[in-house]
Protein backbone atom coordinates (compact mmCIF):
# COMPACT_ATOMS: atom_id res chain seq x y z
CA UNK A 1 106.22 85.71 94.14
CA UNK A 2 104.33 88.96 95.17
CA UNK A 3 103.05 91.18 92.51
CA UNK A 4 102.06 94.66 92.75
CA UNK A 5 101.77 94.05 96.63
CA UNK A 6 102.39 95.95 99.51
CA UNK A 7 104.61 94.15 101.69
CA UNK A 8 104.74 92.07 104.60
CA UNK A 9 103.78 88.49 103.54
CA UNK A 10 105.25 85.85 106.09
CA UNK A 11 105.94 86.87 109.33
CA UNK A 12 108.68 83.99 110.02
CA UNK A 13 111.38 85.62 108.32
CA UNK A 14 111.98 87.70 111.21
CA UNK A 15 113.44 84.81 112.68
CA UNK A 16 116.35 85.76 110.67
CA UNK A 17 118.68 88.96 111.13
CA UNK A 18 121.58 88.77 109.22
CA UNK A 19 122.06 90.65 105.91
CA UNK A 20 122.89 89.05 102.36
CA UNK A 21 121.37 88.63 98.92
CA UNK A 22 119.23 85.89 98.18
CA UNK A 23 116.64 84.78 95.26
CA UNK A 24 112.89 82.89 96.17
CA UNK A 25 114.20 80.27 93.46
CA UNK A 26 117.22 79.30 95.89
CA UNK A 27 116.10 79.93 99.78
CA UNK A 28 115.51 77.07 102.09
CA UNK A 29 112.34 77.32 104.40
CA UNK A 30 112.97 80.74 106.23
CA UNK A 31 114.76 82.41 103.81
CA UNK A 32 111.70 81.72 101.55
CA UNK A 33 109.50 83.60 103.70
CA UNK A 34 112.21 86.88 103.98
CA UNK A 35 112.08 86.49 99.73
CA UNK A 36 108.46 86.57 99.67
CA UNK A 37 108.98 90.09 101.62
CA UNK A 38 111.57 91.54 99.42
CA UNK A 39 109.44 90.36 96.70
CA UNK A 40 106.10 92.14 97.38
CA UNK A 41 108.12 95.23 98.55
CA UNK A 42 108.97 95.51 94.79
CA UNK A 43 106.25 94.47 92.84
CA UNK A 44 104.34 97.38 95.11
CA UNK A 45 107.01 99.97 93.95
CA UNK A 46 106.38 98.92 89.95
CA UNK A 47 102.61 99.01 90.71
CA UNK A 48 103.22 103.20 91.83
CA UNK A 49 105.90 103.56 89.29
CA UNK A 50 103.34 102.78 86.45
CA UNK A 51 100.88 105.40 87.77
CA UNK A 52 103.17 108.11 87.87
CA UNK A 53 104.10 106.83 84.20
CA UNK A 54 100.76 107.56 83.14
CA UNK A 55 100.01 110.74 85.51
CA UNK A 56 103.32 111.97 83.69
CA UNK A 57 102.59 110.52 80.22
CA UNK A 58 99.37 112.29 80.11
CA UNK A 59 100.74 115.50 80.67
CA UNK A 60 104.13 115.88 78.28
CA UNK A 61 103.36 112.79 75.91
CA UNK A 62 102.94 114.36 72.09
CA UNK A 63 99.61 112.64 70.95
CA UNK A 64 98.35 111.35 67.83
CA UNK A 65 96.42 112.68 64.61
CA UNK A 66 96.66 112.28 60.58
CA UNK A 67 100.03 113.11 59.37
CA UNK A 68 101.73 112.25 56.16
CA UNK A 69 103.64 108.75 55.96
CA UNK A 70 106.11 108.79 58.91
CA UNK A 71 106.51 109.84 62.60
CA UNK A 72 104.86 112.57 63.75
CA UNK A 73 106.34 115.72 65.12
CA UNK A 74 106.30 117.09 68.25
CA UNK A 75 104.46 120.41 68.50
CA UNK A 76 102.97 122.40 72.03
CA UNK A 77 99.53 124.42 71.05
CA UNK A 78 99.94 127.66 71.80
CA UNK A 79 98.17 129.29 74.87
CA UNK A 80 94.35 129.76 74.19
CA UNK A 81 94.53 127.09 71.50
CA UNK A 82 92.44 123.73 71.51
CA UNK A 83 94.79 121.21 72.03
CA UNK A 84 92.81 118.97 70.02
CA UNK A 85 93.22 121.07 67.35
CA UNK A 86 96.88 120.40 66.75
CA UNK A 87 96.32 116.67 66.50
CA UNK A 88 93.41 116.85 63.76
CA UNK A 89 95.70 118.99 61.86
CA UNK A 90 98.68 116.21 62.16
CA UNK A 91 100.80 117.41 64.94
CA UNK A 92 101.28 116.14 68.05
CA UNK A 93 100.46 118.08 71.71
CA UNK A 94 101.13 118.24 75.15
CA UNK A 95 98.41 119.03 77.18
CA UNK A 96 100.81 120.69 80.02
CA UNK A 97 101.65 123.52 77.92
CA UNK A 98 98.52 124.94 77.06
CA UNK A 99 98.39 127.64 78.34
CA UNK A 100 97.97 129.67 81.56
CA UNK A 101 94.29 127.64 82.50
CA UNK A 102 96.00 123.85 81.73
CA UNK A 103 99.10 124.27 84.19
CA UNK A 104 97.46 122.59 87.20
CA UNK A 105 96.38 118.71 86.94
CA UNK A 106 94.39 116.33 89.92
CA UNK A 107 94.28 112.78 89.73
CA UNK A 108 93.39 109.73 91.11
CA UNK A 109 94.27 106.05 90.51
CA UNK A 110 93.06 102.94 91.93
CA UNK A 111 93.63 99.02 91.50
CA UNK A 112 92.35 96.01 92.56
CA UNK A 113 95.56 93.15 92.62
CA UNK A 114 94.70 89.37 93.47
CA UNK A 115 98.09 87.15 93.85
CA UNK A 116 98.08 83.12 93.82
CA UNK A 117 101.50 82.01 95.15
CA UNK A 118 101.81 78.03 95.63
CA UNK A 119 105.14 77.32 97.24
CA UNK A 120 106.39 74.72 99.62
CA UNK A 121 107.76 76.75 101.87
CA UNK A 122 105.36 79.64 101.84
CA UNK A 123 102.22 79.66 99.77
CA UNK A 124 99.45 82.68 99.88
CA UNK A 125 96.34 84.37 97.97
CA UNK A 126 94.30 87.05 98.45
CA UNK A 127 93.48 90.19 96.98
CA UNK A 128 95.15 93.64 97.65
CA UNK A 129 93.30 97.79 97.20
CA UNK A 130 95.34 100.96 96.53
CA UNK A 131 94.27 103.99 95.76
CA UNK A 132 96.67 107.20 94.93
CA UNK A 133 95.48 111.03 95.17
CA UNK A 134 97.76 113.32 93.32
CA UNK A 135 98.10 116.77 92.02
CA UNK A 136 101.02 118.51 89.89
CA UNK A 137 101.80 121.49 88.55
CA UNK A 138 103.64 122.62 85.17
CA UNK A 139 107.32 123.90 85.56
CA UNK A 140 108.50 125.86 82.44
CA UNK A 141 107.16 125.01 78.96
CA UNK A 142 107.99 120.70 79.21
CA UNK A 143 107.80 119.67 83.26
CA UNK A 144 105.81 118.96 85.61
CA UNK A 145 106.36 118.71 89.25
CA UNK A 146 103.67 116.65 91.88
CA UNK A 147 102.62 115.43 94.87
CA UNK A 148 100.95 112.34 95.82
CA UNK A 149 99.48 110.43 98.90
CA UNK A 150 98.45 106.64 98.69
CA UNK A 151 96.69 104.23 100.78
CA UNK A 152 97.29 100.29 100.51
CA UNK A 153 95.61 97.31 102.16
CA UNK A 154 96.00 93.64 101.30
CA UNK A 155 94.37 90.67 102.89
CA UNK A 156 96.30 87.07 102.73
CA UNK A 157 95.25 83.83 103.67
CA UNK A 158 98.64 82.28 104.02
CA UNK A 159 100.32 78.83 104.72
CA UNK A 160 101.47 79.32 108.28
CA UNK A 161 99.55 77.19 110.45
CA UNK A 162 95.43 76.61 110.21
CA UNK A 163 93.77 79.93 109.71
CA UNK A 164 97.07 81.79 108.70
CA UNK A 165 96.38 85.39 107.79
CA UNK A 166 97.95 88.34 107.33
CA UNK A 167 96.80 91.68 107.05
CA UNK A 168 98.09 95.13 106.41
CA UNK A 169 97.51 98.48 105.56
CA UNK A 170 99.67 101.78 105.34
CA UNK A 171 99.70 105.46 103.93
CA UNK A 172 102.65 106.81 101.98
CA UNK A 173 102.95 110.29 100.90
CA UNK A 174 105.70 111.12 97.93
CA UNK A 175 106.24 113.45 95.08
CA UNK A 176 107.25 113.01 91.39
CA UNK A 177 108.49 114.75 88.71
CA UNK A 178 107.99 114.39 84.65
CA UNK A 179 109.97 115.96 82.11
CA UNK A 180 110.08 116.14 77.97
CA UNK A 181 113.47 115.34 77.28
CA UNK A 182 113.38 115.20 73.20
CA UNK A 183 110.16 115.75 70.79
CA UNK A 184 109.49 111.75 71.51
CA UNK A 185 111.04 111.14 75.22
CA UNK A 186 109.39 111.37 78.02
CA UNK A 187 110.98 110.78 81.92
CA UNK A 188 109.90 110.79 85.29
CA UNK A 189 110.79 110.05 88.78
CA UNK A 190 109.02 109.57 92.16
CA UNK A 191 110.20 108.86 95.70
CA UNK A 192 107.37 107.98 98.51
CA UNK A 193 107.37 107.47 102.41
CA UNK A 194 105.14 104.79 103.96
CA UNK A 195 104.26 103.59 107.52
CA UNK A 196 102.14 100.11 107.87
CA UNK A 197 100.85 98.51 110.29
CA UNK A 198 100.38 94.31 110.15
CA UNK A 199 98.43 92.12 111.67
CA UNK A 200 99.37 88.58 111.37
CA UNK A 201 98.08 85.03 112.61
CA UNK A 202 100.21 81.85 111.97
CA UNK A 203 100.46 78.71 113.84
CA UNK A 204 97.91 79.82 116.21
CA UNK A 205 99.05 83.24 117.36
CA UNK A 206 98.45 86.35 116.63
CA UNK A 207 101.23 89.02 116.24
CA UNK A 208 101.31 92.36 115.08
CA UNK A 209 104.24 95.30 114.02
CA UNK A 210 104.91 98.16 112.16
CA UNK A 211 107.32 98.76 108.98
CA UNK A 212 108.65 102.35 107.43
CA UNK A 213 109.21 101.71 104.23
CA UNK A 214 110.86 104.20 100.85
CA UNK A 215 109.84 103.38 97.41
CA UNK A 216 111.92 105.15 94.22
CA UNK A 217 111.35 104.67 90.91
CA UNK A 218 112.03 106.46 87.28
CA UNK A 219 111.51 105.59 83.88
CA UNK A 220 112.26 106.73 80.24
CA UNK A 221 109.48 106.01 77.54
CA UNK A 222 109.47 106.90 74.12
CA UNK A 223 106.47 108.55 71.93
CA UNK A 224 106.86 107.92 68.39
CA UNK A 225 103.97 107.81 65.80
CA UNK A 226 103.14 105.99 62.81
CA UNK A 227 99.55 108.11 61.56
CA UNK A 228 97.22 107.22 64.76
CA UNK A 229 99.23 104.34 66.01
CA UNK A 230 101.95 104.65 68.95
CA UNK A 231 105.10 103.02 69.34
CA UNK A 232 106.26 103.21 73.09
CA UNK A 233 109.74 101.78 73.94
CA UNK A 234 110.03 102.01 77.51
CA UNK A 235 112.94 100.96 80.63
CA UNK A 236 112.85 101.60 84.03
CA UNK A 237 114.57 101.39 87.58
CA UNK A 238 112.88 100.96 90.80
CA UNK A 239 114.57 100.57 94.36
CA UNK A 240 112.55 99.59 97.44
CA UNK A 241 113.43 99.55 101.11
CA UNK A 242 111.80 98.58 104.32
CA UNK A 243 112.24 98.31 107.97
CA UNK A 244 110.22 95.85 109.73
CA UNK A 245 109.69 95.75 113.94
CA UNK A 246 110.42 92.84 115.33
CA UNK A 247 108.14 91.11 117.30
CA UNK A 248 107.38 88.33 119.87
CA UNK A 249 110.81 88.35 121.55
CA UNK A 250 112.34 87.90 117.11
CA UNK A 251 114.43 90.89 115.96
CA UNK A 252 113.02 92.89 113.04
CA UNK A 253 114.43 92.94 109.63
CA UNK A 254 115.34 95.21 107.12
CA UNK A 255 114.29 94.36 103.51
CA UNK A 256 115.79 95.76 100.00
CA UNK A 257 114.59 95.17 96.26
CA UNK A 258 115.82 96.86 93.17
CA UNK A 259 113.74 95.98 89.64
CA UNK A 260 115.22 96.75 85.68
CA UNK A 261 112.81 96.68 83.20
CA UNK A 262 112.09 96.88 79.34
CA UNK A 263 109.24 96.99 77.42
CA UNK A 264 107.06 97.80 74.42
CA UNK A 265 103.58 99.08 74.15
CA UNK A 266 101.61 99.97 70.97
CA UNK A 267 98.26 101.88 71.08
CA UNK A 268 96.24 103.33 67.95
CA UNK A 269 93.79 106.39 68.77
CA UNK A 270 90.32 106.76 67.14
CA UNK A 271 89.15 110.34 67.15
CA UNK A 272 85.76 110.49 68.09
CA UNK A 273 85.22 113.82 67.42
CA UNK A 274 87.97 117.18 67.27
CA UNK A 275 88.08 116.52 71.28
CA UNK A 276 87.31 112.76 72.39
CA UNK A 277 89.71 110.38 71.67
CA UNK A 278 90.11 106.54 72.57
CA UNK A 279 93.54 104.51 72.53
CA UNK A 280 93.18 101.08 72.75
CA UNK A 281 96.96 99.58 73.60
CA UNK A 282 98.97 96.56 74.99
CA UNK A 283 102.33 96.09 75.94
CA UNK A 284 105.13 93.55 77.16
CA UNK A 285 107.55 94.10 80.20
CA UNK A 286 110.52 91.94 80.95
CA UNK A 287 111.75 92.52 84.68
CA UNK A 288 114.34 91.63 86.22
CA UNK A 289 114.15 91.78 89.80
CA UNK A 290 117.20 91.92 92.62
CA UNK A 291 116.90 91.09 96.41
CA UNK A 292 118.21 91.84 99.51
CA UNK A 293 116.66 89.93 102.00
CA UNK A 294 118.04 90.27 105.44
CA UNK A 295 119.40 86.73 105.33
CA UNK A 296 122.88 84.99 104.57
CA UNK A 297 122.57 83.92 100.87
CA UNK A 298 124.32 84.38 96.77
CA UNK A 299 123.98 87.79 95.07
CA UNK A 300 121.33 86.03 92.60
CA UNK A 301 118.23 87.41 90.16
CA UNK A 302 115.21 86.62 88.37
CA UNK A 303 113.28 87.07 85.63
CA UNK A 304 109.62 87.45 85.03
CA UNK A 305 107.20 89.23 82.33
CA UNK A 306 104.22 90.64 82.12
CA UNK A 307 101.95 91.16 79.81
CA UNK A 308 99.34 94.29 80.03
CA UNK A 309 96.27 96.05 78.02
CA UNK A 310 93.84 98.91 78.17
CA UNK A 311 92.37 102.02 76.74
CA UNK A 312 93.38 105.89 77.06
CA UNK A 313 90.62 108.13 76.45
CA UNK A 314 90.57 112.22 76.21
CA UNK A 315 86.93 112.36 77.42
CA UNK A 316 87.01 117.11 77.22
CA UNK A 317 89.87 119.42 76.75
CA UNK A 318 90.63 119.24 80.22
CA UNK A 319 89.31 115.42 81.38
CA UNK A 320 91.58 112.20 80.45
CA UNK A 321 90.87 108.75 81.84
CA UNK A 322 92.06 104.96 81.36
CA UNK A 323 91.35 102.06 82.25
CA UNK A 324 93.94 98.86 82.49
CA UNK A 325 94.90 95.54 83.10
CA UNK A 326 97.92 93.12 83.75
CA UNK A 327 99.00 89.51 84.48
CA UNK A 328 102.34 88.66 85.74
CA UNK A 329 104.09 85.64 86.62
CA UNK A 330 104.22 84.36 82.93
CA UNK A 331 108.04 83.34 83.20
CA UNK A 332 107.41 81.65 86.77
CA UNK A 333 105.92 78.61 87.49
CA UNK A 334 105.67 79.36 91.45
CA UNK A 335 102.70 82.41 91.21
CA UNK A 336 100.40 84.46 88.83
CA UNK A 337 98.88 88.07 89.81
CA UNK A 338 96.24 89.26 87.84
CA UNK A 339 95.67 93.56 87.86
CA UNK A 340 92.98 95.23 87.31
CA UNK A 341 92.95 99.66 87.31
CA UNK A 342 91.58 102.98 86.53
CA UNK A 343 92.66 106.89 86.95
CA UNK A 344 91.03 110.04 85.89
CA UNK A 345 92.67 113.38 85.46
CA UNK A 346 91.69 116.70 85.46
CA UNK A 347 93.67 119.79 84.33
CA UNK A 348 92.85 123.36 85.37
C-alpha cells in the first residue's frame, strides 16, 4: 500500500469504470491496481494533514517549563513579553498571541518518502519529494488562519511490463485553519486543490493524463504537561478525492479515500537557555483507512500503524524548527514506507 504518496500508481485500473468500495486485501488483478490509487491518494492527504498539525501546533500549543507536581496551565504572555519567559517561570505559552509583532508566521516543510510495495498483482518502489510553502495569520487572541501551496513529485518503477514506470508531479494550493479550543486542545483543518500530470510506461507503451484532485483533513490533539514532558493524545479525519483522465481509448476514473486515526506522542523539552529549547518526542498512530475505488466490490477497511520520532526546537523568539521521521506498514505484510522531514517557521 502507498504511504504518504501522491497518487497515481498503476495505470490499468482505468480499465475499470464502475463505482463501489473495495479493500487492496480483497481485489482481484485490476481492482488491485484501482486500490493501489485510492491508497496513495490517502496516505498523501495524512502526509499534508501532519504538516498543518505542526504549522498549527507551533502556533496555539501551550509549551513546557518547571511547574509544581502536575499539569501545567495554560497561560498567553502578554504583548511585549518574552514568551520564553512564561515557560521558565512554569506556565505554558502560545507563541500566536504575543503580541502585535508575533501575529504573522511563514513556513516551509519538506519530505523525502521511499515506498516498497511487493504484491502479486501490482508491486512498486521508488521514492517521492514534497515541499509545502505556507503563511498564516493570527485571528483573535487563540486562531490562526493560513494559506499554503505545495508541490509533489514521485518516481515509481512499477510491475507493469519490462521497464514499467510511472511518474508524476502536481501543485496544490489550500488553506487551513488552527484554533485553541480548551487550555490543552488544540484543532485544525485544511482543504487543498491539486492538478497532476502523469507519465506512465507499462507493457511497452507509454501513456500519459491528468488528475484534479481535493484533499481535507482535521485533527484534535491534546497538550497536557507533566514538568517538561508532553502528553499528546491525538485523532483525526482525512477525506481524499480524485478525478483521473482517461486515456488510450480507457475511460478515466474517479477515486475516493477517507482515513480515522488515533494516536499518542510524548516529548520532554530541555531548555537550553531562557529562549532555545529542544523536544525530543515519538509517537504511535493507528489508521484506519476506507476506499472507494471506482470498481464493483464490499464496503471493506484496513488497518495499519505507524510509528514516528523527532525533535522540536525553539531556535529565537521568533524561529522554531523540527525535524522528523516515520515508518508505516507495521500492521501489513504487503509494503513498508519509510519518511523522512523538516520545516522551519518564522513569526513576525
Amino acid at each position: 500500500m502507498l504511504r504518504h504518496l501522491k497518487t497515481s500508481l498503476v495505470p490499468a485500473v482505468i480499465l475499470l469504470s464502475q463505482t463501489g468500495l473495495a479493500s487492496s486485501q480483497d481485489c482481484d488483478f485490476y481492482d488491485q491496481s484501482s486500490c493501489i490509487f485510492s491508497d496513495s491518494l490517502s496516505q498523501s492527504t495524512l502526509l499534508k494533514s501532519r504538516t498543518i498539525s505542526r504549522v498549527v501546533g507551533d502556533r496555539l500549543a501551550p509549551g513546557a517549563g518547571p511547574a509544581e507536581e502536575g499539569a501545567l496551565s495554560y497561560a498567553p504572555v502578554e504583548d511585549g513579553e518574552d514568551p520564553a519567559a512564561g515557560a521558565i517561570a512554569g506556565e505554558a505559552f502560545s507563541l500566536a498571541t504575543n503580541g502585535p509583532a508575533m501575529n504573522w508566521n511563514a513556513w516551509l516543510d519538506t519530505s523525502f518518502v521511499y515506498t516498497d510495495r511487493d504484491h502479486p498483482a501490482a508491486s512498486y518502489h521508488g521514492p517521492m519529494f514534497v515541499a509545502s510553502l505556507g503563511a498564516d495569520r493570527t485571528i483573535g487572541e487563540a486562531s490562526v488562519l493560513g494559506l499554503l501551496v505545495n508541490y509533489e513529485y514521485v518516481d515509481f518503477d512499477t510491475s507493469y511490463g519490462p521497464g514499467g514506470n510511472l511518474q508524476s508531479d502536481g501543485i496544490g494550493i489550500g488553506a487551513y485553519a488552527g484554533s485553541a479550543l480548551t487550555e490543552n486542545i488544540v484543532a485544525d483543518a485544511m482543504v487543498i486543490f491539486s492538478h497532476l500530470e502523469t507519465d506512465v510506461f507499462e507493457f511497452g507503451a507509454p501513456y500519459s493524463y491528468d488528475a484534479r484532485r481535493v484533499q481535507a483533513a482535521a485533527n484534535l490533539t491534546g497538550y497536557w504537561y507533566r514538568e517538561t514532558w508532553r502528553f499528546s493524545p491525538l485523532a483525526g479525519l482525512t477525506y481524499s478525492w480524485e478525478d483521473q483522465d482517461g486515456y488510450s481509448g480507457n475511460p478515466g476514473v474517479t477515486l475516493e479515500s477517507a482515513v480515522a486515526l488515533a494516536g499518542l506522542q510524548i516529548g520532554h523539552t530541555t531548555f537550553i537557555d531562557d529562549v532555545r529549547t529542544v523536544e525530543p518526542w515519538i509517537g504511535v498512530n493507528g489508521e484506519w483507512e476506507f476506499h472507494s475505488t471506482g470498481t464493483s466490490g464490499a464496503p471493506l477497511d484496513e488497518f495499519d500503524v505507524r510509528v514516528l520520532a523527532g525533535v522540536n526546537t525553539q531556535l529565537s523568539p521568533t524561529v522554531s524548527a523540527n525535524i522528523r521521521a516515520d515508518v508505516a506498514g507495521i500492521a501489513r505484510s504487503d509494503y513498508l514506507v519509510g519518511t523522512i522531514g523538516g520545516q522551519i517557521a518564522v513569526r513576525f
